[in-house]
C-alpha atoms as a PDB file:
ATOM      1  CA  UNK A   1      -3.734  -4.414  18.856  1.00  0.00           C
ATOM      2  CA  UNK A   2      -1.079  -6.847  20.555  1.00  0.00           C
ATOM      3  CA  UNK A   3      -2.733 -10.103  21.688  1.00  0.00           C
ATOM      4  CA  UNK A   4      -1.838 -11.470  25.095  1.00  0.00           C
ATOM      5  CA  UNK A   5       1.162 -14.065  25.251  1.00  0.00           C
ATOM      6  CA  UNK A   6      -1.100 -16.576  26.937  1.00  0.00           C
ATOM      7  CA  UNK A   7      -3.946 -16.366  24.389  1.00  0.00           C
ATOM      8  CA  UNK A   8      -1.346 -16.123  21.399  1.00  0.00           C
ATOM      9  CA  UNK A   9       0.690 -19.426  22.835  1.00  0.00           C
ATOM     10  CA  UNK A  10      -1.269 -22.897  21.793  1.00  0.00           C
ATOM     11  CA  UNK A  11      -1.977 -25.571  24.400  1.00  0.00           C
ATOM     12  CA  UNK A  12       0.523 -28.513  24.043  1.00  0.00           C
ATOM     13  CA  UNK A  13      -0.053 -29.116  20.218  1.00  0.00           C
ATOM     14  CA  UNK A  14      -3.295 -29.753  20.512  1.00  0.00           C
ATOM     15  CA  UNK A  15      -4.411 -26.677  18.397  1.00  0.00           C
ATOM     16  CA  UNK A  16      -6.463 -25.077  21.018  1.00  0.00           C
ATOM     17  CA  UNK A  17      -5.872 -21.493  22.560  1.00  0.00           C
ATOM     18  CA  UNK A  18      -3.909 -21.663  25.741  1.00  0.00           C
ATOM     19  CA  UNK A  19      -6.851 -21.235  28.961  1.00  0.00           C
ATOM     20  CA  UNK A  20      -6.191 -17.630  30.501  1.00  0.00           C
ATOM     21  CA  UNK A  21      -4.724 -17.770  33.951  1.00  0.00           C
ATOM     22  CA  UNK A  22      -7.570 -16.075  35.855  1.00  0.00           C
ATOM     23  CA  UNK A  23      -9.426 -19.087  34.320  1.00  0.00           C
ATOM     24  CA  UNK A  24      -7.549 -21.700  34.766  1.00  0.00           C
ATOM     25  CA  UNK A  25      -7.401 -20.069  38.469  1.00  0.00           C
ATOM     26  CA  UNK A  26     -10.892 -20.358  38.690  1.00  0.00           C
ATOM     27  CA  UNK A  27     -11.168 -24.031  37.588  1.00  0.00           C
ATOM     28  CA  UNK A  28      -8.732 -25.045  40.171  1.00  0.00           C
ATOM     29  CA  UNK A  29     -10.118 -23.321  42.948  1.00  0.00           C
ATOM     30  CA  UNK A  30     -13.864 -25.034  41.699  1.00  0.00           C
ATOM     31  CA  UNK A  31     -12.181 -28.400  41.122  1.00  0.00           C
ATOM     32  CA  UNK A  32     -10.135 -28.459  44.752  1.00  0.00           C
ATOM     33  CA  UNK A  33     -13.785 -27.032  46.032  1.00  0.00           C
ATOM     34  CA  UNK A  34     -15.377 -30.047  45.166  1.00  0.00           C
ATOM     35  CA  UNK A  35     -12.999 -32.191  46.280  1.00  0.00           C
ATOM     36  CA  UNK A  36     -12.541 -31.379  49.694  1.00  0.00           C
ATOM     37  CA  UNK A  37     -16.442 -30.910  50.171  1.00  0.00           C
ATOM     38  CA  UNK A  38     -16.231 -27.555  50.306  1.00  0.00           C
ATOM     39  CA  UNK A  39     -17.840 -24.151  49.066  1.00  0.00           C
ATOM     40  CA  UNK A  40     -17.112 -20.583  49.724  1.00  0.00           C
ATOM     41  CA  UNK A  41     -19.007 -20.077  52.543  1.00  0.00           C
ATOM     42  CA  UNK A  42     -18.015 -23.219  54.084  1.00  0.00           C
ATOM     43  CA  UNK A  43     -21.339 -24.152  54.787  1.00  0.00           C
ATOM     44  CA  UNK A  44     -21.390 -28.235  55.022  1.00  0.00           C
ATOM     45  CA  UNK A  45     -22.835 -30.502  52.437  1.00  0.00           C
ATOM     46  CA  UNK A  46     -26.332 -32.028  52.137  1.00  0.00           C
ATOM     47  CA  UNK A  47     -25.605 -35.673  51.597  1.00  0.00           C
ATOM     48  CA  UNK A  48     -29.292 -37.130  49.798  1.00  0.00           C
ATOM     49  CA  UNK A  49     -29.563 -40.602  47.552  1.00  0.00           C
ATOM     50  CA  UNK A  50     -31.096 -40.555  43.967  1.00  0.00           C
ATOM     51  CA  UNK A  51     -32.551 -43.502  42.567  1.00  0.00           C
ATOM     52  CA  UNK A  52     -32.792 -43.764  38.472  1.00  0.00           C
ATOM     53  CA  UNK A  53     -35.393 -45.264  36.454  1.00  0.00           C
ATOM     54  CA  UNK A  54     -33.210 -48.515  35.967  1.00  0.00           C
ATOM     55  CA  UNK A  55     -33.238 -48.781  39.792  1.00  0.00           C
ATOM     56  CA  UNK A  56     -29.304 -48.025  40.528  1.00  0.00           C
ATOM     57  CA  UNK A  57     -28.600 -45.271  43.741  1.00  0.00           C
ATOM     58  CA  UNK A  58     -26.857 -42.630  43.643  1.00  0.00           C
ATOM     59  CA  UNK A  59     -25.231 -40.705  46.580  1.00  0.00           C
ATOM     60  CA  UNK A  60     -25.178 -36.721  45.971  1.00  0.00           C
ATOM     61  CA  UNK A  61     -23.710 -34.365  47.764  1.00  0.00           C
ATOM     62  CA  UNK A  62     -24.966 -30.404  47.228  1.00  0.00           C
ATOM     63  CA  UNK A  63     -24.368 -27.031  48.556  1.00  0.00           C
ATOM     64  CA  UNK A  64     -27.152 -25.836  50.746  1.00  0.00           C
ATOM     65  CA  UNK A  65     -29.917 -23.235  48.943  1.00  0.00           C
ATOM     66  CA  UNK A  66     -29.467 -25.280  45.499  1.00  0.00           C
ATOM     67  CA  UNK A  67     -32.732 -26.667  44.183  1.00  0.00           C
ATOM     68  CA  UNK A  68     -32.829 -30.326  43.606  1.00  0.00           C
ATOM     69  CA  UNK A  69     -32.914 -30.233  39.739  1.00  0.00           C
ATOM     70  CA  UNK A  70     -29.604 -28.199  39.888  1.00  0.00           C
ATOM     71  CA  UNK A  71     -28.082 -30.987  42.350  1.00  0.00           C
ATOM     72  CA  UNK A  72     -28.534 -33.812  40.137  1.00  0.00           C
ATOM     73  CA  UNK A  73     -27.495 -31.909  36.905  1.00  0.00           C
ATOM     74  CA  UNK A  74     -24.485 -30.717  38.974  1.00  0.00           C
ATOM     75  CA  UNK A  75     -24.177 -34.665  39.470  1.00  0.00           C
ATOM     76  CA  UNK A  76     -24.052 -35.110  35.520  1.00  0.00           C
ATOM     77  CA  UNK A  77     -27.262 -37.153  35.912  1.00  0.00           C
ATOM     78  CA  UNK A  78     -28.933 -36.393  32.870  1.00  0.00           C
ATOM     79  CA  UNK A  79     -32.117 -38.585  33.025  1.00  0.00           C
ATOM     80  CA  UNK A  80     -34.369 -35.387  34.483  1.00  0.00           C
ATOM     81  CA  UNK A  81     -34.995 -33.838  31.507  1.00  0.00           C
ATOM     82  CA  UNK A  82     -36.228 -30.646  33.341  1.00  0.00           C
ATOM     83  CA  UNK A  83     -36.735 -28.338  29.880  1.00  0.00           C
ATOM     84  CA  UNK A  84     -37.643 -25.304  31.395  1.00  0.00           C
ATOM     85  CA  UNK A  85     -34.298 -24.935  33.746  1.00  0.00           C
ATOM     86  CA  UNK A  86     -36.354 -25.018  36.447  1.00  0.00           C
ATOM     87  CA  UNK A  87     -38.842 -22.285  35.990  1.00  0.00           C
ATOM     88  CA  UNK A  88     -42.069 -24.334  36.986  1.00  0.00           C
ATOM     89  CA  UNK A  89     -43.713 -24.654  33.877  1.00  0.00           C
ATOM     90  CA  UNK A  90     -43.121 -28.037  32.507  1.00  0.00           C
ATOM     91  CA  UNK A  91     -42.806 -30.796  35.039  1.00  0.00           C
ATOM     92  CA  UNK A  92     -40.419 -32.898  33.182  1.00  0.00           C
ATOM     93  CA  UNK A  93     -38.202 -32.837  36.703  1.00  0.00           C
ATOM     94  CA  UNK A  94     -40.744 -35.132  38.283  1.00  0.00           C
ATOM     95  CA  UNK A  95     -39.658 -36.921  41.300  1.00  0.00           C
ATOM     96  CA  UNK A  96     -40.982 -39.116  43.719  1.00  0.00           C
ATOM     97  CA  UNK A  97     -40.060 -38.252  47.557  1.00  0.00           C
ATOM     98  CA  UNK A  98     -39.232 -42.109  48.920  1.00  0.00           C
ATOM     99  CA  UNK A  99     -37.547 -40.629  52.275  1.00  0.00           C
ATOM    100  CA  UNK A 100     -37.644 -36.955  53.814  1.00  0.00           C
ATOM    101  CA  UNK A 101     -39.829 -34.866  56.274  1.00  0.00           C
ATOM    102  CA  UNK A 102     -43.087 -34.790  56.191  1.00  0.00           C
ATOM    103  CA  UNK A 103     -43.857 -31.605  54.845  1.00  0.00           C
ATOM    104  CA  UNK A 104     -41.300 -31.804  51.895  1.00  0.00           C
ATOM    105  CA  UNK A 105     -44.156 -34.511  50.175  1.00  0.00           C
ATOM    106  CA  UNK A 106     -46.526 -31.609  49.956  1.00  0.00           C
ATOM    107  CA  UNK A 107     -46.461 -29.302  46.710  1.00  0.00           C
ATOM    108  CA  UNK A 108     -44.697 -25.822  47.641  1.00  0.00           C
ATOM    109  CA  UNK A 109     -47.278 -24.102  45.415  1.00  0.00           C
ATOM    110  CA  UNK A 110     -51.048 -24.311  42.959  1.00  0.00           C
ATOM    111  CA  UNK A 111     -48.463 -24.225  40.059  1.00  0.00           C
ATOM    112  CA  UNK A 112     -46.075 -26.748  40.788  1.00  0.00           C
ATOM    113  CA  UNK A 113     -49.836 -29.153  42.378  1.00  0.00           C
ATOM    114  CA  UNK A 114     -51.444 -28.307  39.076  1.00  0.00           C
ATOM    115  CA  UNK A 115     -48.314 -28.821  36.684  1.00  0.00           C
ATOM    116  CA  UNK A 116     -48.488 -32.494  38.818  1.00  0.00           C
ATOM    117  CA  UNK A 117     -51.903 -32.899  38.133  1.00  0.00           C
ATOM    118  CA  UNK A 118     -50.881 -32.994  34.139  1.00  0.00           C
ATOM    119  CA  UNK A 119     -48.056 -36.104  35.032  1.00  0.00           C
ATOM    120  CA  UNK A 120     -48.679 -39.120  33.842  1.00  0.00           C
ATOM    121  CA  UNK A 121     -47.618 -40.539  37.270  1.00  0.00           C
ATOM    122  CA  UNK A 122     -48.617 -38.627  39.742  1.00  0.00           C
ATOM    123  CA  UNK A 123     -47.979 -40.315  43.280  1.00  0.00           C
ATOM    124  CA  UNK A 124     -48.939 -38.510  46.957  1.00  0.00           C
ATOM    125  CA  UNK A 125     -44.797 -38.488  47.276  1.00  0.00           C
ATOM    126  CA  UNK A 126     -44.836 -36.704  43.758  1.00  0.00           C
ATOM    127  CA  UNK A 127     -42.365 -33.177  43.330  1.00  0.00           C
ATOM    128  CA  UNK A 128     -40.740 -31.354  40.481  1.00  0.00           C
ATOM    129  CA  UNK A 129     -37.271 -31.225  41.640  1.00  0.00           C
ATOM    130  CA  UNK A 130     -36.866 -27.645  40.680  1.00  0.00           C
ATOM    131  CA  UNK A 131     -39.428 -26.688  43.688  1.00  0.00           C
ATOM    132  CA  UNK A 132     -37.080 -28.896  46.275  1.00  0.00           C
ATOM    133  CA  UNK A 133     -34.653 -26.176  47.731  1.00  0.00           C
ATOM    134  CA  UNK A 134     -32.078 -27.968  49.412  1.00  0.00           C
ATOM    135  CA  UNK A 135     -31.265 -27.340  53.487  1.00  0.00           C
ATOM    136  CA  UNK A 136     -29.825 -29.046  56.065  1.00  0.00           C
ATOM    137  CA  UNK A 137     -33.651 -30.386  57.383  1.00  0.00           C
ATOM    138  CA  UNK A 138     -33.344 -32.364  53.903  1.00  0.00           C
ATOM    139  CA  UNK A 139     -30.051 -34.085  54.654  1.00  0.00           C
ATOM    140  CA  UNK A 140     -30.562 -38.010  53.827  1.00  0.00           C
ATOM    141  CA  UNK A 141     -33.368 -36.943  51.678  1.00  0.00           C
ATOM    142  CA  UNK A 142     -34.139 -40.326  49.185  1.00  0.00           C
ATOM    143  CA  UNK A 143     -35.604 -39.311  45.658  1.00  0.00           C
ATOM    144  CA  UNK A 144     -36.755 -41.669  42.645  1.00  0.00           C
ATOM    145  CA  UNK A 145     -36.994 -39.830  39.045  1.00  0.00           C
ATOM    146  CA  UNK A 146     -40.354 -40.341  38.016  1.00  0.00           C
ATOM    147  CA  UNK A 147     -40.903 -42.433  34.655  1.00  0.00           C
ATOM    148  CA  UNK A 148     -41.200 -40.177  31.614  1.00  0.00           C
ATOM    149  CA  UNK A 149     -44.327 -39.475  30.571  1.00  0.00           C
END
């Protein structure tokens, strides 16, 4: 079976296997995405701050319909440990909601109050970021990640 030229040729002497094109396509199209601010759809950006444990702010921008957790590991802000990817079953995404509506301080469900109930520091502004599903009603939004417990 004849291999491809582009997976046969290596990437400037560095040993690797040359990307695909369709890849490399791909990357581009995410990487000038992201820099202009936009997705697909073209829907706008939610702009929201995240504050870390040692106290420094971040600014984050996210596509709508993402949940929170998947915003700040899309921000390469690894300090939400969040082991279960977001499933609702650990609470290790713990945040505290310092600025947002009303209604996004409440729990969205028994399993996500009860999974809070187990935190060590459990606040009436606490959330598990994986419950937070990002809209435009949440633009500014201000979350703190929770100490570890």
């Amino acid at each position: 079976m004849a291999i491809p030229v582009h997976h046969r040729d290596r990437a400037q002497g560095s040993g690797a296997l040359a990307e695909p094109p369709s890849r490399a396509r791909r990357r581009i199209a995410a990487q000038s995405a992201q820099q202009f601010h936009i997705y697909p759809n073209d829907e706008p950006m939610i702009t929201l701050t995240l504050k870390t444990r040692d106290g420094a702010s971040r600014t984050i921008e996210s596509a709508p319909n993402m949940t929170l957790m998947e915003a700040i590991r899309k921000a390469d802000i690894y300090e939400l440990v969040a082991l279960c990817g977001g499933n609702c079953s650990c609470a290790t995404c713990h945040v505290f909601v310092e600025a947002g509506p009303d209604d996004i301080r409440r729990p969205a469900s028994a399993d996500e109050d009860d999974l809070l109930d187990s935190a060590d520091h459990r606040t009436p502004a606490s959330r598990l970021a994986c419950q937070i599903t990002l809209t435009d009603a949440l633009h500014g939004l201000v979350v703190r990640i929770a100490p570890e417990s």
